[in-house]
Protein backbone atom coordinates (compact mmCIF):
# COMPACT_ATOMS: atom_id res chain seq x y z
CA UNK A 1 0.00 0.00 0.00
CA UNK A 2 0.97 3.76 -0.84
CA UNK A 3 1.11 6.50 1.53
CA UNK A 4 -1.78 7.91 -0.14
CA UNK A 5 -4.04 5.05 -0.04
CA UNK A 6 -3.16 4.73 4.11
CA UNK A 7 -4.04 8.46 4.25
CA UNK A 8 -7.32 7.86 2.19
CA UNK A 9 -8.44 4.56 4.14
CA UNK A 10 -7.73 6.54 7.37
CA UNK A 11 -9.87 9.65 6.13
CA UNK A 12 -12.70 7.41 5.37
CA UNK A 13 -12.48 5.66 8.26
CA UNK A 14 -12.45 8.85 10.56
CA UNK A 15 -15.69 9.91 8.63
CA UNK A 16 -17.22 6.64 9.42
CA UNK A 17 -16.57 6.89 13.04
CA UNK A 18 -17.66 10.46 13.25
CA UNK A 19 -21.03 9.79 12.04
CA UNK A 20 -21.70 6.12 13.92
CA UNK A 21 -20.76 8.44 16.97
CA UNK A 22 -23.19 11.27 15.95
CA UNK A 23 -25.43 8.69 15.61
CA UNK A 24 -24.92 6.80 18.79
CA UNK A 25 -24.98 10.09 20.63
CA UNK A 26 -28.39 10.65 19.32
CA UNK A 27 -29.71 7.28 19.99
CA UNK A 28 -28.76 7.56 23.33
CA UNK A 29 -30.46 11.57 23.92
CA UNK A 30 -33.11 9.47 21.93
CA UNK A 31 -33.78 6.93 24.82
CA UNK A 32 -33.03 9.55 27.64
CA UNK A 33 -35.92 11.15 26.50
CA UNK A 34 -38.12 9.06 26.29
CA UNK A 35 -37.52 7.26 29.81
CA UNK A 36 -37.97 10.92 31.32
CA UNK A 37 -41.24 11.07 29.14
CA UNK A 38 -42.46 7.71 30.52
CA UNK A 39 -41.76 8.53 34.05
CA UNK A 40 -43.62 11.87 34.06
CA UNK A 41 -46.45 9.96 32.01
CA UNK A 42 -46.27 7.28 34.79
CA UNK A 43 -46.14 9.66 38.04
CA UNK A 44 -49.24 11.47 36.49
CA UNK A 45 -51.07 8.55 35.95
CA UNK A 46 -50.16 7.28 39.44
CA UNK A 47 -51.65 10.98 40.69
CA UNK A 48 -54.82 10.57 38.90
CA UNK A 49 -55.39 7.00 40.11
CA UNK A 50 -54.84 7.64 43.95
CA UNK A 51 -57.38 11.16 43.47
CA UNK A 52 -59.86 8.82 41.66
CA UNK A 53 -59.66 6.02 44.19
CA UNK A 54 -60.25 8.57 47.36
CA UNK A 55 -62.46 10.48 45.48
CA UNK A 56 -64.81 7.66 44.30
CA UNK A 57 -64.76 5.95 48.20
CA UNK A 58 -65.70 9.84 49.71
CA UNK A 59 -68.76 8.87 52.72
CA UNK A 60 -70.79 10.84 54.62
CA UNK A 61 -68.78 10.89 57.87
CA UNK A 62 -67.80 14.02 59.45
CA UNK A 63 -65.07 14.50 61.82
CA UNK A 64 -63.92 16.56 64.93
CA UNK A 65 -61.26 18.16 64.49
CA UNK A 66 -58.03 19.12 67.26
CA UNK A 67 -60.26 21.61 68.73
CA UNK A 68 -63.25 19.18 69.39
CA UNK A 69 -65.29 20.77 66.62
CA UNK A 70 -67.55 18.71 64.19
CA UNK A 71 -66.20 19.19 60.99
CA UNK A 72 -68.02 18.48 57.63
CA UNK A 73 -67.22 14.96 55.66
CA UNK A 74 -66.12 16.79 52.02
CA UNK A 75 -64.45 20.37 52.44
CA UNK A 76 -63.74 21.83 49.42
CA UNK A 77 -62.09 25.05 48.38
CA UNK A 78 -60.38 26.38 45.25
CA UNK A 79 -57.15 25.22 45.70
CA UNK A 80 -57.96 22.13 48.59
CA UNK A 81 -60.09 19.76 49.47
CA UNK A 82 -60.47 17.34 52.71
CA UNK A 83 -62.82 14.68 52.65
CA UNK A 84 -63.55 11.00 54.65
CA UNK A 85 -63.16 8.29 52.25
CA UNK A 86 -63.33 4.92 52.82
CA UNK A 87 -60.33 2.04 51.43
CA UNK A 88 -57.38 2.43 53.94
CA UNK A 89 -57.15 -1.36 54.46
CA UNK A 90 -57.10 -2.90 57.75
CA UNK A 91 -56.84 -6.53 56.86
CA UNK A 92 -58.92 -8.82 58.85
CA UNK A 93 -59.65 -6.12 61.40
CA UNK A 94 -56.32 -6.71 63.07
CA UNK A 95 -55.01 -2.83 63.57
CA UNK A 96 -56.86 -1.00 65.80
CA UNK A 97 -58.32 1.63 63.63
CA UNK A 98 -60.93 2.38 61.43
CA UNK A 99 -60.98 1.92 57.28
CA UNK A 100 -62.26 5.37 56.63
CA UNK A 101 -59.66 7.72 56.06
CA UNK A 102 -59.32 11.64 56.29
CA UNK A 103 -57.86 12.93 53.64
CA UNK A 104 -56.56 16.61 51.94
CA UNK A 105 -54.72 17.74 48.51
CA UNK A 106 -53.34 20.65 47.98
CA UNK A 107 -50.57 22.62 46.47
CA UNK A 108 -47.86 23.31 48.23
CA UNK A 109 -45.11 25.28 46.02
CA UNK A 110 -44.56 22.90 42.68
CA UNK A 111 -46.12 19.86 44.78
CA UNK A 112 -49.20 18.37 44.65
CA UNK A 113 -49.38 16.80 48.06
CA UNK A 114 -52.15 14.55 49.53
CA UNK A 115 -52.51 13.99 53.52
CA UNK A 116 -53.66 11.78 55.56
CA UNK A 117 -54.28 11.67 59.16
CA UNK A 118 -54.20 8.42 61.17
CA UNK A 119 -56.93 8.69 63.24
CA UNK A 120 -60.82 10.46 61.81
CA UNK A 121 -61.13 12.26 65.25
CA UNK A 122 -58.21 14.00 66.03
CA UNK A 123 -57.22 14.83 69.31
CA UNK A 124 -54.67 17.53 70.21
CA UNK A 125 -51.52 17.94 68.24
CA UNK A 126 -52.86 16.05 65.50
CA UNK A 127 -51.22 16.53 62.25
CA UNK A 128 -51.58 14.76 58.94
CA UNK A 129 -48.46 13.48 57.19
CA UNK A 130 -47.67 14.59 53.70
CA UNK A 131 -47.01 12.52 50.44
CA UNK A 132 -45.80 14.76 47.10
CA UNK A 133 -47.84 12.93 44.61
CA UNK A 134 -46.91 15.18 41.73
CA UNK A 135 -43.70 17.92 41.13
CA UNK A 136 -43.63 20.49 38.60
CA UNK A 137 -47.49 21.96 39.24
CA UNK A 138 -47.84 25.61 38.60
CA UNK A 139 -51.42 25.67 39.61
CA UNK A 140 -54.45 22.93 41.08
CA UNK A 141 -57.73 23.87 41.11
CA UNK A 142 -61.55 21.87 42.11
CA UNK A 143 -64.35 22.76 41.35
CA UNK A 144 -67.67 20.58 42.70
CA UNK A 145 -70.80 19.68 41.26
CA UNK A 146 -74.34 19.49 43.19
CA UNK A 147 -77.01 17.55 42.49
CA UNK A 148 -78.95 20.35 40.49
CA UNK A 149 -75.74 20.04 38.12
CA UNK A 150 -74.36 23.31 39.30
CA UNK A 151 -70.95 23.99 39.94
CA UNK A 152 -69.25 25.70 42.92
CA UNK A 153 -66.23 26.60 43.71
CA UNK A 154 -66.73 25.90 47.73
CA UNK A 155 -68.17 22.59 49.44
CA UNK A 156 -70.43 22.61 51.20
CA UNK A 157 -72.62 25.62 49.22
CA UNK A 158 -73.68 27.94 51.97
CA UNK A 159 -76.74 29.19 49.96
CA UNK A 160 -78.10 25.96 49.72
CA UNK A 161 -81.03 25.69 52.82
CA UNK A 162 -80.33 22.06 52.94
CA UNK A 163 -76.51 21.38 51.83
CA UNK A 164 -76.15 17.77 50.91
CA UNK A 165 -72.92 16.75 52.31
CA UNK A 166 -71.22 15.25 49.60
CA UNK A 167 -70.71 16.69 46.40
CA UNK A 168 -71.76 15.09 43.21
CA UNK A 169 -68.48 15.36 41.09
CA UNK A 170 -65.59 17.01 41.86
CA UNK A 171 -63.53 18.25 38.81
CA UNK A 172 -59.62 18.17 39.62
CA UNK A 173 -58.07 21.23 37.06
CA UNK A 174 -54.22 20.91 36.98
CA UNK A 175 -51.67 23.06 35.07
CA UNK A 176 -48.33 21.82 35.16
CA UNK A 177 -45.33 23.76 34.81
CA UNK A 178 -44.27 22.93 31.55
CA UNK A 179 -47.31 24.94 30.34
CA UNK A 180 -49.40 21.06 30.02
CA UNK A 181 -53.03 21.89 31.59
CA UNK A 182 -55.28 18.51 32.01
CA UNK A 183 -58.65 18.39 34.05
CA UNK A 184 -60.13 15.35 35.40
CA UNK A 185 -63.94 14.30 36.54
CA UNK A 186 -65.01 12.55 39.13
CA UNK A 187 -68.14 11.15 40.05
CA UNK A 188 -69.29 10.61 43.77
CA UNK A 189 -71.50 7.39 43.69
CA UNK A 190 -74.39 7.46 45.74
């Protein structure tokens, strides 16, 4: 072999490895991207399960609260809601506490949190522990339906003269902060 052919079969070959590494490089950005894809996909759908599965269970049960005050079963604002639901397991009645749970969401900064508390009534002190379900929310928002099919933003509806004390549907509104908004319905069954 010449000189010049070396020089040639190493320019070619040089070429060749620049683009199977441009290529590799992509492949791998490729794959990055879509594993950060599925796991926002995944918490989100992990978010909207656990709302839908507290939602769906709410009951009629108020509660007193620290201060020994009766407190309504669904309290809902704007931007929270706290509500009995039923579903916290207690397998064969072993633990010594009920199955109905109290439970809030709300925003807190970029989170989505939901809390629970471990007892309905709550004595003094009591405080719920928090769970981030969802990061990266720029704004939550619920609105509830009665059974006329009118929507409030409040739960109970003060101007009702006899307030029913579960909502119909609740509507969860959520805007992420990637500019994504997505609403969700649920439906109370009676």
């Amino acid at each position: 072999f010449t000189l010049v052919e070396i020089l040639i079969a190493l320019f070619i070959f040089a070429i060749v490895s620049s683009i199977v590494a441009v290529s590799l490089r992509t492949v791998i950005d490729a794959q990055s991207g879509t594993e950060r894809s599925s796991t926002e996909f995944r918490n989100l759908e992990m978010a909207w399960i656990i709302i839908a599965n507290d939602i769906e269970q709410a009951v009629n049960r108020p509660i007193f609260n620290a201060e020994g005050r009766e407190e309504a079963a669904f309290i809902g604002a704007q931007s929270s809601m706290t509500f009995t639901h039923m579903g916290w397991r207690n397998p064969h009645g072993k633990l010594l506490r009920s199955t109905l749970q109290r439970t809030r969401y709300q925003l807190q900064g970029h989170s989505l949190l939901r809390e629970i508390w471990s007892m309905l009534d709550q004595g003094d002190g009591a405080r719920p522990s928090a769970r981030p379900l969802l990061q990266n929310v720029a704004s939550l928002y619920f609105q509830y339906l009665d059974d006329q099919g009118r929507v409030s933003e409040i739960w109970p509806v003060v101007q009702q003269a006899a307030p029913t004390p579960l909502p119909r549907a609740v509507r969860v509104i959520l805007a992420l902060t990637d500019g994504r908004k997505m609403s969700q319905l649920y439906v109370i069954p009676r």
